[in-house]
Protein backbone atom coordinates (compact mmCIF):
# COMPACT_ATOMS: atom_id res chain seq x y z
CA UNK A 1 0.00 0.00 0.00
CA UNK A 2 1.25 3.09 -0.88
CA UNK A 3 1.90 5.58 1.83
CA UNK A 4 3.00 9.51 1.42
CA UNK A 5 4.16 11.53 4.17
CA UNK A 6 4.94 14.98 4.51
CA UNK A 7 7.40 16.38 6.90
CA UNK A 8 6.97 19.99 7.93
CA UNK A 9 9.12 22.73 6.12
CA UNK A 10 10.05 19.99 3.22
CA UNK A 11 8.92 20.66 0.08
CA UNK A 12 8.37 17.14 -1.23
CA UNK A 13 6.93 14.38 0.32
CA UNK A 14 8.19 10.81 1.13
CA UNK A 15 6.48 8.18 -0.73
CA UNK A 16 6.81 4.47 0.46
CA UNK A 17 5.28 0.84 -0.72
CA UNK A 18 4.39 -0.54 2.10
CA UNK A 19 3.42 -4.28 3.17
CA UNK A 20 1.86 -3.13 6.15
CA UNK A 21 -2.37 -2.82 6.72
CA UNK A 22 -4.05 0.93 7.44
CA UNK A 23 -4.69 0.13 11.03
CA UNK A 24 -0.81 -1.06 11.55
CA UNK A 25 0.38 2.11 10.11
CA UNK A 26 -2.19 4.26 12.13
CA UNK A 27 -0.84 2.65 15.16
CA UNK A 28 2.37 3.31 14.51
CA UNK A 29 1.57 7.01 13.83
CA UNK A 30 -0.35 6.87 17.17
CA UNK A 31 2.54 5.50 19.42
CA UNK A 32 5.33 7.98 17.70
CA UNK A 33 2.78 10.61 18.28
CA UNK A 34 2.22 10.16 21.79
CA UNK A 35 5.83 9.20 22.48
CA UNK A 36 6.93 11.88 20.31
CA UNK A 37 9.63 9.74 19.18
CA UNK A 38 10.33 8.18 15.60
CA UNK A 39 8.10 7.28 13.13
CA UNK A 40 9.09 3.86 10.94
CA UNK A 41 8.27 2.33 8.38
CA UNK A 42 9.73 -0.68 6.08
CA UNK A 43 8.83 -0.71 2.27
CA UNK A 44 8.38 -4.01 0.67
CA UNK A 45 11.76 -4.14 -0.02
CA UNK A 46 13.11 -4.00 3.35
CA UNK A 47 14.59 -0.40 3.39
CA UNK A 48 13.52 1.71 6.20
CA UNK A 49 12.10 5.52 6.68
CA UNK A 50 12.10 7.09 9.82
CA UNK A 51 11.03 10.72 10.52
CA UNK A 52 10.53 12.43 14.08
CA UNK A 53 7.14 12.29 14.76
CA UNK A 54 6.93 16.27 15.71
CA UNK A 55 7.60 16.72 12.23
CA UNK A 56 5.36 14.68 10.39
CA UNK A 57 2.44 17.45 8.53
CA UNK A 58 0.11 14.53 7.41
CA UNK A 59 0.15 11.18 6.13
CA UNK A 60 -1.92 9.87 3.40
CA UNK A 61 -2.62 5.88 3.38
CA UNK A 62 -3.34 4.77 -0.21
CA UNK A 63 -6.43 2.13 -0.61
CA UNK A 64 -5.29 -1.44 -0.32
CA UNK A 65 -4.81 -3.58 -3.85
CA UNK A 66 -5.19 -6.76 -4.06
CA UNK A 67 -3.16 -9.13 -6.25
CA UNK A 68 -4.06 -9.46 -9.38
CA UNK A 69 -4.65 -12.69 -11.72
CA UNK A 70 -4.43 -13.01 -15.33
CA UNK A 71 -3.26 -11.02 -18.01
CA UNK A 72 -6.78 -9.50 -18.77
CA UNK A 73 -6.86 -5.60 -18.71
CA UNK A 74 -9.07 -3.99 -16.11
């Protein structure tokens, strides 16, 4: 699922493919939030992003896909 974030007083935003479900990722948010400690977050690939919670402007959480099967368009 893709997942953007934008960090205060940075003009682009950090995109991520994550394997991670909505709710795990708004947990996440939640506990960096109230710790104010670091926010993480593995892509699919195994590379991590981490950004201080304080700083975090919004996140966006992309709808989920599901696999899909065949080579039929659409």
């Amino acid at each position: 699922m893709e997942v953007k974030i934008g960090v205060i007083n940075v003009p682009s935003q950090v995109v991520i493919d994550s394997p991670e479900s909505a709710d795990e990722i708004r947990r996440k948010l939640a506990a960096a939030l109230e710790s104010q400690g670091i926010f993480e977050l593995t892509d699919s690939k195994g590379a991590s992003v981490m950004v201080p919670a304080a700083q975090i402007g919004y996140l966006e959480i992309g709808a989920e896909t599901k696999a899909r099967v065949g080579f039929g368009i659409g």
